[in-house]
N, C-alpha and C. Protein backbone atom coordinates (compact mmCIF):
# COMPACT_ATOMS: atom_id res chain seq x y z
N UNK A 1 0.80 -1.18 0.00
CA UNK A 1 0.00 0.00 0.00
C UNK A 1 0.85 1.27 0.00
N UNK A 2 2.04 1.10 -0.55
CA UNK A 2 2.78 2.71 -0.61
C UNK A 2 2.49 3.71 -1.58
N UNK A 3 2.30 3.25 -2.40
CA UNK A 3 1.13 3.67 -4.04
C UNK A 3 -0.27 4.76 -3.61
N UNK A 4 -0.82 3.93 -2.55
CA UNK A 4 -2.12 4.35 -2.64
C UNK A 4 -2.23 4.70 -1.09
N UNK A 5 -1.86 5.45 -0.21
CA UNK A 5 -1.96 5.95 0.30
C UNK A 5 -2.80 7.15 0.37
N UNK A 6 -3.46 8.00 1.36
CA UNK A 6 -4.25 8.43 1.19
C UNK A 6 -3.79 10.52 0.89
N UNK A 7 -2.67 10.74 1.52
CA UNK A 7 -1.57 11.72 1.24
C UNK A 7 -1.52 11.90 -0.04
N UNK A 8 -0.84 10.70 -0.45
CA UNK A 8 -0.22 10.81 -1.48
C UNK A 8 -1.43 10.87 -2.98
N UNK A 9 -2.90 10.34 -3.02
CA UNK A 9 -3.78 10.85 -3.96
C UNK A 9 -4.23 12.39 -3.97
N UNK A 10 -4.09 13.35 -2.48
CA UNK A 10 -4.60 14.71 -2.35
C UNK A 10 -3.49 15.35 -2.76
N UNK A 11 -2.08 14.49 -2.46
CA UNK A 11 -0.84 15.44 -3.26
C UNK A 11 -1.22 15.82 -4.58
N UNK A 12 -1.92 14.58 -5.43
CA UNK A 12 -1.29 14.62 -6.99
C UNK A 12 -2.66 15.08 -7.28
N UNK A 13 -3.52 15.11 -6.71
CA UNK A 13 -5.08 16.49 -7.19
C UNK A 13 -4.39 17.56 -6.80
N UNK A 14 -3.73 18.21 -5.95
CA UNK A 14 -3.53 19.16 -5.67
C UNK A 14 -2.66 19.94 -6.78
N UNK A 15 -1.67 19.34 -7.11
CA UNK A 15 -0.22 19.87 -7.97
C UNK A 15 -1.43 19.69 -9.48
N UNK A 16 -2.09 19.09 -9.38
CA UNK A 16 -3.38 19.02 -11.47
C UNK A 16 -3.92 20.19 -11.30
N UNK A 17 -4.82 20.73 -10.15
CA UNK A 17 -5.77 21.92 -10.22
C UNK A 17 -4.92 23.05 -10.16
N UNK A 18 -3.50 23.06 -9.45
CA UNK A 18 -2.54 24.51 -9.15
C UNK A 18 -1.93 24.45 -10.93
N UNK A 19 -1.78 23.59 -11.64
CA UNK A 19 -0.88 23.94 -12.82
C UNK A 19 -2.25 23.99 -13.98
N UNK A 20 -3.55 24.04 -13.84
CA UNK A 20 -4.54 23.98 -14.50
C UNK A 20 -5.27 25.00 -14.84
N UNK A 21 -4.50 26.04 -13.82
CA UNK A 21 -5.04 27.63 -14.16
C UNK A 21 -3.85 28.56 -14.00
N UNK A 22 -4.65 29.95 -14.32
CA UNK A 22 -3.71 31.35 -14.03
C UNK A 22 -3.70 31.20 -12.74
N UNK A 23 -2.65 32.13 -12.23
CA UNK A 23 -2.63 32.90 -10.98
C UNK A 23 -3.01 34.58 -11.32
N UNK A 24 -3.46 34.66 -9.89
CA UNK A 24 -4.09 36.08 -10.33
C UNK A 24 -2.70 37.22 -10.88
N UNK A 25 -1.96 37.10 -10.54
CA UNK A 25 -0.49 37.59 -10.96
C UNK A 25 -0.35 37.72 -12.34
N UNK A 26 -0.75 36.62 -12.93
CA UNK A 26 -0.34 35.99 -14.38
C UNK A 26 -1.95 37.29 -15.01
N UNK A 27 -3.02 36.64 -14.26
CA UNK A 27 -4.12 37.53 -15.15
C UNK A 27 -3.94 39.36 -15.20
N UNK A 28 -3.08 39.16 -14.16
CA UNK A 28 -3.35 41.07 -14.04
C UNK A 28 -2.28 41.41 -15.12
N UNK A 29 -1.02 40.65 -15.15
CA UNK A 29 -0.18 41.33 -16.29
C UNK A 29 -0.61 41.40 -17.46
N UNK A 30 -1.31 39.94 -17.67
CA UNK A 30 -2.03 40.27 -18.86
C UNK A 30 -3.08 40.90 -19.19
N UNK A 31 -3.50 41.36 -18.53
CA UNK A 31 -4.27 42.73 -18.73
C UNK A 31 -3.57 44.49 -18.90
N UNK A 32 -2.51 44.25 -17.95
CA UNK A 32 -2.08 45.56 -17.84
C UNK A 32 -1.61 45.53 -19.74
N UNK A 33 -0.88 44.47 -19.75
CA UNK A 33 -0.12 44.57 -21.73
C UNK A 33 -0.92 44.84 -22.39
N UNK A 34 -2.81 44.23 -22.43
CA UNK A 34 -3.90 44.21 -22.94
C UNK A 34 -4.05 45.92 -22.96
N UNK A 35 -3.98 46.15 -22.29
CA UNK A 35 -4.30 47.76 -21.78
C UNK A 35 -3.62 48.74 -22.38
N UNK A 36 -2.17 48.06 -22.49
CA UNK A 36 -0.86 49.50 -22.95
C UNK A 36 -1.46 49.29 -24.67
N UNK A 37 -1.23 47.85 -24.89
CA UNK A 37 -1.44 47.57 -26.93
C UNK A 37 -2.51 48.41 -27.44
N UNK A 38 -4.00 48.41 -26.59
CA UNK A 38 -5.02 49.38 -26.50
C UNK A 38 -4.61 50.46 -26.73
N UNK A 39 -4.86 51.30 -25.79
CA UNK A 39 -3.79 52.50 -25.61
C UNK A 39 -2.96 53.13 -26.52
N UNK A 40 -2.34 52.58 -26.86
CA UNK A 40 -0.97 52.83 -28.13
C UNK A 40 -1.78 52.64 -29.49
N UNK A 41 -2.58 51.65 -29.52
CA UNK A 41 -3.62 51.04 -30.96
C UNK A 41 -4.03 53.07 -31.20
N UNK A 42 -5.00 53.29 -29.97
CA UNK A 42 -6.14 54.25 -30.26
C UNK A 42 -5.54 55.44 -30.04
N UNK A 43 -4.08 56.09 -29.57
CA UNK A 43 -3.45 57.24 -29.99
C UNK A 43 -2.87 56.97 -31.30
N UNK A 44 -2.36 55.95 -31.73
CA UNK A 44 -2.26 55.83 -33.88
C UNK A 44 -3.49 56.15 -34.40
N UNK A 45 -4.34 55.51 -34.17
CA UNK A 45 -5.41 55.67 -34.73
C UNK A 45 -5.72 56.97 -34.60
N UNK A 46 -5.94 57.46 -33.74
CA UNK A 46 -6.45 59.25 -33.50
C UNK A 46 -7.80 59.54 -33.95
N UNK A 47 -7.91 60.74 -33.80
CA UNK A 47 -9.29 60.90 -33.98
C UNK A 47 -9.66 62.19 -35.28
N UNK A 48 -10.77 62.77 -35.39
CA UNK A 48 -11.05 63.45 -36.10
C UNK A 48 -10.92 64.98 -35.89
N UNK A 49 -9.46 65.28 -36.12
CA UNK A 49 -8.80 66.48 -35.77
C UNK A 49 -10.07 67.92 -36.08
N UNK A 50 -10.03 67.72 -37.40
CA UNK A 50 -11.07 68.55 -38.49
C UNK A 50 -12.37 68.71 -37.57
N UNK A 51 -12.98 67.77 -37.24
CA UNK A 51 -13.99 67.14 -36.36
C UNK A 51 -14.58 67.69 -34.72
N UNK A 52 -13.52 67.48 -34.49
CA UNK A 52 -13.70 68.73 -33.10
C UNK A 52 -13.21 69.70 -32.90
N UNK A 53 -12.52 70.51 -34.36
CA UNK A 53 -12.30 71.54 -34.42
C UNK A 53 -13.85 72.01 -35.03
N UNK A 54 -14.54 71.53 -35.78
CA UNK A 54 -15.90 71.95 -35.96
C UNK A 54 -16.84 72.13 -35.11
N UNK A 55 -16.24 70.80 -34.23
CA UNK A 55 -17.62 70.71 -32.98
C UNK A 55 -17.24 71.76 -32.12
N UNK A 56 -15.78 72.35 -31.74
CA UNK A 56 -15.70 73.81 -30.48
C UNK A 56 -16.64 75.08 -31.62
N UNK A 57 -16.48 75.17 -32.65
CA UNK A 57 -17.26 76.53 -33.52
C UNK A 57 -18.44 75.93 -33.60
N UNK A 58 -19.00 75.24 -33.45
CA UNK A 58 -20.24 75.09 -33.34
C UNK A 58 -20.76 75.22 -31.86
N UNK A 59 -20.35 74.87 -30.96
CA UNK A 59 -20.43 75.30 -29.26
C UNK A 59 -20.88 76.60 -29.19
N UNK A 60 -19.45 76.96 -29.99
CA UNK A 60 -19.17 78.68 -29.71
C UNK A 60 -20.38 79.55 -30.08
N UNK A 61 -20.89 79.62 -31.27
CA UNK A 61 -22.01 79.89 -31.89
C UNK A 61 -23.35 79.73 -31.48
N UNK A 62 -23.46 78.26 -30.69
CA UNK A 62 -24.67 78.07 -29.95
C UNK A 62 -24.38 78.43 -28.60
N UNK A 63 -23.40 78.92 -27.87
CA UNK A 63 -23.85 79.71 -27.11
C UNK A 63 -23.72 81.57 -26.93
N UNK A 64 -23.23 81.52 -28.21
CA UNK A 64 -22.98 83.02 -28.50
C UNK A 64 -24.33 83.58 -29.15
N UNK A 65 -25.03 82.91 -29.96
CA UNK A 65 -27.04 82.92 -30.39
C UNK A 65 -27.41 83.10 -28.63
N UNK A 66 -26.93 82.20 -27.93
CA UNK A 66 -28.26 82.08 -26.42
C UNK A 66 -27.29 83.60 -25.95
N UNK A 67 -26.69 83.94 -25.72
CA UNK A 67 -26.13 85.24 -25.14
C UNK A 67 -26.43 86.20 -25.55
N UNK A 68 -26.54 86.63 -26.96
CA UNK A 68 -27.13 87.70 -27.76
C UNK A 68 -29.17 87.71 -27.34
N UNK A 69 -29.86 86.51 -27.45
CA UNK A 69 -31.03 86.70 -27.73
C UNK A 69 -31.15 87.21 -25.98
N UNK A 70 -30.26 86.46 -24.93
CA UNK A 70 -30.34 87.24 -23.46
C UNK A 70 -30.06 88.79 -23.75
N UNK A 71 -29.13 89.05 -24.32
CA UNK A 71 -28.63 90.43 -24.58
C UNK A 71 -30.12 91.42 -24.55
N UNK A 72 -30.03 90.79 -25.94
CA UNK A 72 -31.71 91.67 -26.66
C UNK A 72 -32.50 92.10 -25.81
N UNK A 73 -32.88 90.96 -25.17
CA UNK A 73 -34.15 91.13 -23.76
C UNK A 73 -33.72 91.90 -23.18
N UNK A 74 -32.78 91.77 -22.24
CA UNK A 74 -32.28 92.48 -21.00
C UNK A 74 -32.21 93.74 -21.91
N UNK A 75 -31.10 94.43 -22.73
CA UNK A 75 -30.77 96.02 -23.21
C UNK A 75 -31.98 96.39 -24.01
N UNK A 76 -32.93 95.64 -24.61
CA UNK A 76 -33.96 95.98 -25.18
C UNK A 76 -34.01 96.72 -26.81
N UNK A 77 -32.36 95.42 -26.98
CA UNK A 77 -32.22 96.40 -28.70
C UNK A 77 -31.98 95.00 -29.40
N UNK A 78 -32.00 95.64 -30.87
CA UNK A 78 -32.83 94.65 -31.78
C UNK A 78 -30.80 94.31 -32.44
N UNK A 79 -30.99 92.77 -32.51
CA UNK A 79 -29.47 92.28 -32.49
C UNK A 79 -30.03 91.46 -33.67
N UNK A 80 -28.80 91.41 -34.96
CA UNK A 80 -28.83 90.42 -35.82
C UNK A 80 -27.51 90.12 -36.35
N UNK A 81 -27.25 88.64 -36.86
CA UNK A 81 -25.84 88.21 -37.13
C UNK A 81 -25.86 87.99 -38.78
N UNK A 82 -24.97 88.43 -39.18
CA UNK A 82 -24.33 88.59 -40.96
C UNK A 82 -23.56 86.83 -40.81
N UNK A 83 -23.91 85.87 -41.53
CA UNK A 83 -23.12 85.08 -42.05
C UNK A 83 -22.27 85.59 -43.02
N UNK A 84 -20.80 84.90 -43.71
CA UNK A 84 -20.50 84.99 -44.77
C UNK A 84 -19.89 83.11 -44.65
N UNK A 85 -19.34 82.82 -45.85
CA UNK A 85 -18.88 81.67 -46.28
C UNK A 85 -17.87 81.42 -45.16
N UNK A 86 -17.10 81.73 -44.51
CA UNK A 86 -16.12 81.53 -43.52
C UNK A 86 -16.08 82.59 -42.01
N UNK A 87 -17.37 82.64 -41.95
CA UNK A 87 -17.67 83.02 -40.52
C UNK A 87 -18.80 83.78 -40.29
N UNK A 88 -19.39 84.64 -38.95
CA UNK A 88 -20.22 85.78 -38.95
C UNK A 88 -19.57 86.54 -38.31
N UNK A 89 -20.93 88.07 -38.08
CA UNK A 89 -20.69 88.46 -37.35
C UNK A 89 -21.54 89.28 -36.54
N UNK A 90 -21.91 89.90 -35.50
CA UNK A 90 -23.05 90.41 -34.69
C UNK A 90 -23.25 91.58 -35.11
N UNK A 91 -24.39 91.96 -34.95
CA UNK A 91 -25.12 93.53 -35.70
C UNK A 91 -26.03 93.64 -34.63
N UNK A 92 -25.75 94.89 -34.38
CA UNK A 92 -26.77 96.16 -33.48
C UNK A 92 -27.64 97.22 -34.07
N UNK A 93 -28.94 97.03 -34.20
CA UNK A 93 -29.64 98.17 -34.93
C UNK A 93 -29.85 99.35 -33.80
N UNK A 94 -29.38 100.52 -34.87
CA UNK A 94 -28.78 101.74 -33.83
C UNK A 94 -29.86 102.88 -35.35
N UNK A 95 -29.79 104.07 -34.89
CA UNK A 95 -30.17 104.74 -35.76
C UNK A 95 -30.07 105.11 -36.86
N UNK A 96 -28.80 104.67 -37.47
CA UNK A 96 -27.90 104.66 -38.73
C UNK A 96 -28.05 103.67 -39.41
N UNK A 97 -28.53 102.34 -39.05
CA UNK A 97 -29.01 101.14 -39.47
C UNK A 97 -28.41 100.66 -38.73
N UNK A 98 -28.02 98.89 -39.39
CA UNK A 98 -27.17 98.39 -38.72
C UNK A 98 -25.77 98.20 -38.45
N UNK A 99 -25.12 98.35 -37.43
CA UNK A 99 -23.58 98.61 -36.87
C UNK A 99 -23.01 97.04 -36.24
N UNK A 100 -21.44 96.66 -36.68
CA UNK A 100 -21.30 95.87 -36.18
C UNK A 100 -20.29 96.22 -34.85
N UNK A 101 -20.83 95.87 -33.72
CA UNK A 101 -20.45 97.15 -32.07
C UNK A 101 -19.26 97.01 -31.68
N UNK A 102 -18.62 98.05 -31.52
CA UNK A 102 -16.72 98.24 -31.79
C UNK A 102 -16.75 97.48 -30.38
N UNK A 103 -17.51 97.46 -29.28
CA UNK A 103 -17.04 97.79 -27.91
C UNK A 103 -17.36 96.74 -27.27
N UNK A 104 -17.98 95.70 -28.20
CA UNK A 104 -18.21 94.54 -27.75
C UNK A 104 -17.61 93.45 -27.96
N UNK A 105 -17.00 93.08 -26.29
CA UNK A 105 -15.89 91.94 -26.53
C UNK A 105 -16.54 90.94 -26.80
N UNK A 106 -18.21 90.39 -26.49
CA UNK A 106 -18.38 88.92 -26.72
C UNK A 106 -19.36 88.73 -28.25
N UNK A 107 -19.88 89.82 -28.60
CA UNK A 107 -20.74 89.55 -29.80
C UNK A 107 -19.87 90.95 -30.78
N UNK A 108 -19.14 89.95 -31.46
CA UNK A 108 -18.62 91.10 -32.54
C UNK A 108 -18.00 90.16 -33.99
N UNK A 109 -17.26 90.17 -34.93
CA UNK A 109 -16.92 89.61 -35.87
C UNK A 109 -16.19 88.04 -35.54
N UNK A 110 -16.66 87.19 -35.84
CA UNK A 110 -15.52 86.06 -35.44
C UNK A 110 -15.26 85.09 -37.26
N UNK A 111 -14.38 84.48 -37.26
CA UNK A 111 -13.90 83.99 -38.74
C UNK A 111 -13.60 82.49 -38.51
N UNK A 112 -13.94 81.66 -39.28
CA UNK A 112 -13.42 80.16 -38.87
C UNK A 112 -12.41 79.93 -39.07
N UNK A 113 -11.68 79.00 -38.55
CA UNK A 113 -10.67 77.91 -38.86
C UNK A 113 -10.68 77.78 -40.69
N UNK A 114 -9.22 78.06 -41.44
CA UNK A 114 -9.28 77.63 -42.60
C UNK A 114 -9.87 76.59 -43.36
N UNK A 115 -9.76 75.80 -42.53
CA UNK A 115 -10.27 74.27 -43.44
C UNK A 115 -12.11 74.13 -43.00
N UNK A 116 -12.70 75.07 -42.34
CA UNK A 116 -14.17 74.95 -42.30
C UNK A 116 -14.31 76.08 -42.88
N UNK A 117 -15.98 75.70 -43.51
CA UNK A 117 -17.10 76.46 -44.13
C UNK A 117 -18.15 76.39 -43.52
N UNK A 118 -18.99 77.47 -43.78
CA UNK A 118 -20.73 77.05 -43.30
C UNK A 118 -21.61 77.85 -44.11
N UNK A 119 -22.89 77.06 -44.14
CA UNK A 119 -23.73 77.10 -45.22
C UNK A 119 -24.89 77.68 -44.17
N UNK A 120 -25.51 78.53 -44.43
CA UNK A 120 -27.00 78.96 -44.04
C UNK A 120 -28.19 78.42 -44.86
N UNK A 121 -29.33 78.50 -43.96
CA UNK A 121 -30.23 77.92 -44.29
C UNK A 121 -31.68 78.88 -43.65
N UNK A 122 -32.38 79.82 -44.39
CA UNK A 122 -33.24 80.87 -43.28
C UNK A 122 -34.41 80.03 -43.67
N UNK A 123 -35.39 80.39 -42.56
CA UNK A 123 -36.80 79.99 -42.44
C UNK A 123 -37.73 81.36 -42.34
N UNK A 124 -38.41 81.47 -43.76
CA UNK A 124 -39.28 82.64 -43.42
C UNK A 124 -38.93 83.50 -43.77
N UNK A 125 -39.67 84.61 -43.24
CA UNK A 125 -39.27 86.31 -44.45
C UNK A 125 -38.80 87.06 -42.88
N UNK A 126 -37.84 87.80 -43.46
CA UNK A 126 -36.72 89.04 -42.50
C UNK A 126 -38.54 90.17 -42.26
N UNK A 127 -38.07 90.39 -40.73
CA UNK A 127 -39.09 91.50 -40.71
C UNK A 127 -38.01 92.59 -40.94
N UNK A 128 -39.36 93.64 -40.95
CA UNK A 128 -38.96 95.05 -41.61
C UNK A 128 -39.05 96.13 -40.37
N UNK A 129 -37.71 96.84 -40.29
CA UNK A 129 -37.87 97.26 -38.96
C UNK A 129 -38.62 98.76 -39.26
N UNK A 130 -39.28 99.51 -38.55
CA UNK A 130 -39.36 100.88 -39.02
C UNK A 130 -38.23 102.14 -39.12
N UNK A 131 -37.72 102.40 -40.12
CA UNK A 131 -36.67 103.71 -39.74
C UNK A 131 -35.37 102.76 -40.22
N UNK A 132 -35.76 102.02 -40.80
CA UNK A 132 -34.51 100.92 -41.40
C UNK A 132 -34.02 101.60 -42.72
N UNK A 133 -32.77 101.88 -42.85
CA UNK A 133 -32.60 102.07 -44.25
C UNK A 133 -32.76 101.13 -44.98
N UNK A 134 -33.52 101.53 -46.29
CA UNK A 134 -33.91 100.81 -47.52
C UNK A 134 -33.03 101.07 -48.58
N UNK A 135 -32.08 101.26 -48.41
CA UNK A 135 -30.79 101.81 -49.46
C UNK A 135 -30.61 99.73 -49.67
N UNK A 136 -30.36 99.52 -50.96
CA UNK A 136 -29.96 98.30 -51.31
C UNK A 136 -28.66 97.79 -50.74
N UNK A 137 -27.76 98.82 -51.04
CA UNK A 137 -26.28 98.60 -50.37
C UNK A 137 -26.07 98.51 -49.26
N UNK A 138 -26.88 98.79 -48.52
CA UNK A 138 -26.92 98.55 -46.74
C UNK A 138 -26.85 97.04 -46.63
N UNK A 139 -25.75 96.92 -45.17
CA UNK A 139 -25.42 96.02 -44.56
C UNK A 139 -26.40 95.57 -43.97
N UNK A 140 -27.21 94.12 -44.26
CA UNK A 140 -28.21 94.23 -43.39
C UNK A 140 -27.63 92.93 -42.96
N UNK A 141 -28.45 92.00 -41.43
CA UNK A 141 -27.62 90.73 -40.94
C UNK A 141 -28.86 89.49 -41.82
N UNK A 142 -28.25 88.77 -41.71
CA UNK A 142 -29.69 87.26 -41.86
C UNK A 142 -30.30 87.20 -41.20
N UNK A 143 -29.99 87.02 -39.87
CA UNK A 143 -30.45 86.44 -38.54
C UNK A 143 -31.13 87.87 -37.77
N UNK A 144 -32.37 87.73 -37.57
CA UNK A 144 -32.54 88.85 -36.69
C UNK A 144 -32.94 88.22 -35.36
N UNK A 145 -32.13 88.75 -33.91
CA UNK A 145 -32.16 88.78 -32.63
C UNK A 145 -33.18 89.47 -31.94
N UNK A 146 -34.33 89.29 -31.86
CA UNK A 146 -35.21 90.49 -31.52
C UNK A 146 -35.54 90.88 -29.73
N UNK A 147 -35.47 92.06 -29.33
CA UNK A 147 -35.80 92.27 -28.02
C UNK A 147 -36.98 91.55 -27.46
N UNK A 148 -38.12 91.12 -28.33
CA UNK A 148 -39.12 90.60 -27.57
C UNK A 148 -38.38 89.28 -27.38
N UNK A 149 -37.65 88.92 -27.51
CA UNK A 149 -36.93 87.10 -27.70
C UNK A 149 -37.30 86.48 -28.77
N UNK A 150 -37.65 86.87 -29.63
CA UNK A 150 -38.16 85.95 -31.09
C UNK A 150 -36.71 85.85 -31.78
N UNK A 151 -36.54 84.94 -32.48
CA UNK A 151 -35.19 84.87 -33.13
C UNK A 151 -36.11 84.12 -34.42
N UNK A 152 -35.45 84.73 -35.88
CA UNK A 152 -35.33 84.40 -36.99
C UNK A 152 -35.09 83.00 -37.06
N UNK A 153 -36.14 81.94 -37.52
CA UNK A 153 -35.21 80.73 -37.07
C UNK A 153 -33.96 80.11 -38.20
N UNK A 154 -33.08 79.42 -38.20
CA UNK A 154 -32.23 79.60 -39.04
C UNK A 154 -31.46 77.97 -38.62
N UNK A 155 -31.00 77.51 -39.70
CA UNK A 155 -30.05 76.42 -39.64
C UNK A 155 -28.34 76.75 -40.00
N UNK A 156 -27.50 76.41 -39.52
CA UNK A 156 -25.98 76.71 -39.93
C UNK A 156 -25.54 75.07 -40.06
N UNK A 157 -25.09 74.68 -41.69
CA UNK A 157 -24.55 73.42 -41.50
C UNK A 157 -22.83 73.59 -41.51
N UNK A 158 -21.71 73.21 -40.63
CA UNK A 158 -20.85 73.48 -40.62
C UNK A 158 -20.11 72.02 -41.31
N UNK A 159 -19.21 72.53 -42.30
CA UNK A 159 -18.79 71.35 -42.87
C UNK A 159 -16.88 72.07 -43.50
N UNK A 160 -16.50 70.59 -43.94
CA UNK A 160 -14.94 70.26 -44.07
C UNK A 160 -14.58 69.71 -45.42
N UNK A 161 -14.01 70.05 -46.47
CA UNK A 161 -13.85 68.98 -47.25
C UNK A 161 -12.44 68.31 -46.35
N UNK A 162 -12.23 68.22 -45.13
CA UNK A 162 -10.94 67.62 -45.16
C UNK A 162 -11.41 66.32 -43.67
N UNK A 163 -12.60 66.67 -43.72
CA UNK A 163 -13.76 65.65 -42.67
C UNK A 163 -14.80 64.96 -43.70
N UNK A 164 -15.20 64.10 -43.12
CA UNK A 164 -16.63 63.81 -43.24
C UNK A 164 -17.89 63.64 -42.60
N UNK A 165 -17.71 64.20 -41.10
CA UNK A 165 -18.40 65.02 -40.36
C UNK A 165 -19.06 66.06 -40.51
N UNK A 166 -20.11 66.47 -40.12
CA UNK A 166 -20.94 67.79 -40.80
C UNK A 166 -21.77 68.06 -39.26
N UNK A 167 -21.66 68.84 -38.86
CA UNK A 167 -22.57 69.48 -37.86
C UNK A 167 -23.51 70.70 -38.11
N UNK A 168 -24.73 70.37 -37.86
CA UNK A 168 -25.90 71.46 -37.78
C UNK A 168 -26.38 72.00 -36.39
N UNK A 169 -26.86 73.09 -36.48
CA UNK A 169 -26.82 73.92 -35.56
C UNK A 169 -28.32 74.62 -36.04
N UNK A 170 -29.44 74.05 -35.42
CA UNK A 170 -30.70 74.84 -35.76
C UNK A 170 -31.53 75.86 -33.99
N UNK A 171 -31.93 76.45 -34.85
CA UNK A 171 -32.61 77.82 -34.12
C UNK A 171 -34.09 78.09 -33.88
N UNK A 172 -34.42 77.74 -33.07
CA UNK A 172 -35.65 77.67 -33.53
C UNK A 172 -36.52 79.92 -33.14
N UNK A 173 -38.06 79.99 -33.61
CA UNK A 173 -38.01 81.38 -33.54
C UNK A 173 -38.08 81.44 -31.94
N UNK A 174 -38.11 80.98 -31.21
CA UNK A 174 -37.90 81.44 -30.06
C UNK A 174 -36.60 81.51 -29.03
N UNK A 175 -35.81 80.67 -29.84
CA UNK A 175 -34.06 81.06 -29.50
C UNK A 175 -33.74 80.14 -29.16
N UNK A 176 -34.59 78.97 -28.93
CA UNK A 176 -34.07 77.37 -28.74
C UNK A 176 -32.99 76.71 -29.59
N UNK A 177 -31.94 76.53 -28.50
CA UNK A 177 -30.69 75.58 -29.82
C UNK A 177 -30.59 74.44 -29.83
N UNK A 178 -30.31 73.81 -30.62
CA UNK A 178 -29.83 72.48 -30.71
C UNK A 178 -29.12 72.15 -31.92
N UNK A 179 -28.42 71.29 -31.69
CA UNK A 179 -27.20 70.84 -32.30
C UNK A 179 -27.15 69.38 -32.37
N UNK A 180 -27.07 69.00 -34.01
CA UNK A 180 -26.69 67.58 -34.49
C UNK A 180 -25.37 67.04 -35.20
N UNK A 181 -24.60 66.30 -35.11
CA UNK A 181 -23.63 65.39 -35.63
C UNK A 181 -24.15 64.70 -37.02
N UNK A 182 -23.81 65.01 -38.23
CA UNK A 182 -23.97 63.77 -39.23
C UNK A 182 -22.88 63.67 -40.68
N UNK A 183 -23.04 62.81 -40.93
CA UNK A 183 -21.94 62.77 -42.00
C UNK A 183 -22.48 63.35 -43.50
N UNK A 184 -21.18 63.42 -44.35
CA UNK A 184 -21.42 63.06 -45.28
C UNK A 184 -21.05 62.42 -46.23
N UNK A 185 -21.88 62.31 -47.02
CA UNK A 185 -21.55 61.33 -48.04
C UNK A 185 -20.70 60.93 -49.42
């Protein structure tokens, strides 16, 4: 009976189940390596430079619309913004028509990033203010900001030929923003 002793069968289960798995030692390193290869994979990879350089000017804009239409209310003057192909800029109707306001650090001319454009999109007919010059050549804005809080409603699609990301930025007439992500095609 030296064979089969009763020691000696719990020895040799014992040494099958310890060499039959990880140790937790063994699992954590391999995770931490799992972790760095990750890691290193998704800074090569990178992300969409173009992309959230669109998405901060689009921020900027939707909360520079909610600041102006507060503006309006509170000072009780009639605010509208000039798009052009590579940026806007804020307009104050003053007695002369409209002025874009030397003295204002947060609503005044801003210009995009080279590699973005944006496209407008108006809803509806521009009201007509009284005492407005009607001279053709007058600067007038797209967007009108109005003291009662009504806002012109308006879409801005901001786009890249160097993305394929496209962000919109709609307005609704009461100054509500919201903002969508979509591609294109």
């Amino acid at each position: 009976m030296t064979g089969n002793s009763p020691t000696h069968g719990y020895s040799s289960i014992r040494n099958t189940a310890a060499s039959a798995g990880f140790t937790l030692l063994e699992l954590m390193v391999v995770l931490v390596l799992i972790s760095i290869i990750f890691t290193f994979a998704m800074l090569s990879f990178g992300g969409d430079d173009v992309a959230e350089l669109m998405e901060q000017e689009v921020r900027r804009l939707e909360t520079l619309v909610a600041l102006a239409a507060d503006e309006a209310i509170i000072r009780g003057d009639e605010l509208g913004i000039r798009f052009t192909g590579d940026g806007y800029e804020f307009m104050l109707l003053q007695q002369n028509g409209w002025q874009v306001p030397q003295d204002d650090r947060l609503l005044h001319a801003y210009s995009l990033p080279g590699v973005l454009a944006l496209r407008l999109q108006l809803e509806g007919d521009a009201p007509v203010f009284p005492g407005q010059p009607t001279d053709d050549d007058a600067i007038t804005p797209h967007v009108f900001i109005l003291s009662s809080g009504e806002v012109t409603p308006f879409s801005v699609v901001f786009e890249s030929d160097e993305s394929t990301a496209q962000y919109h930025l709609n307005v609704s007439i009461m100054g509500n923003v919201t903002t969508e992500r979509g591609q294109t095609l």
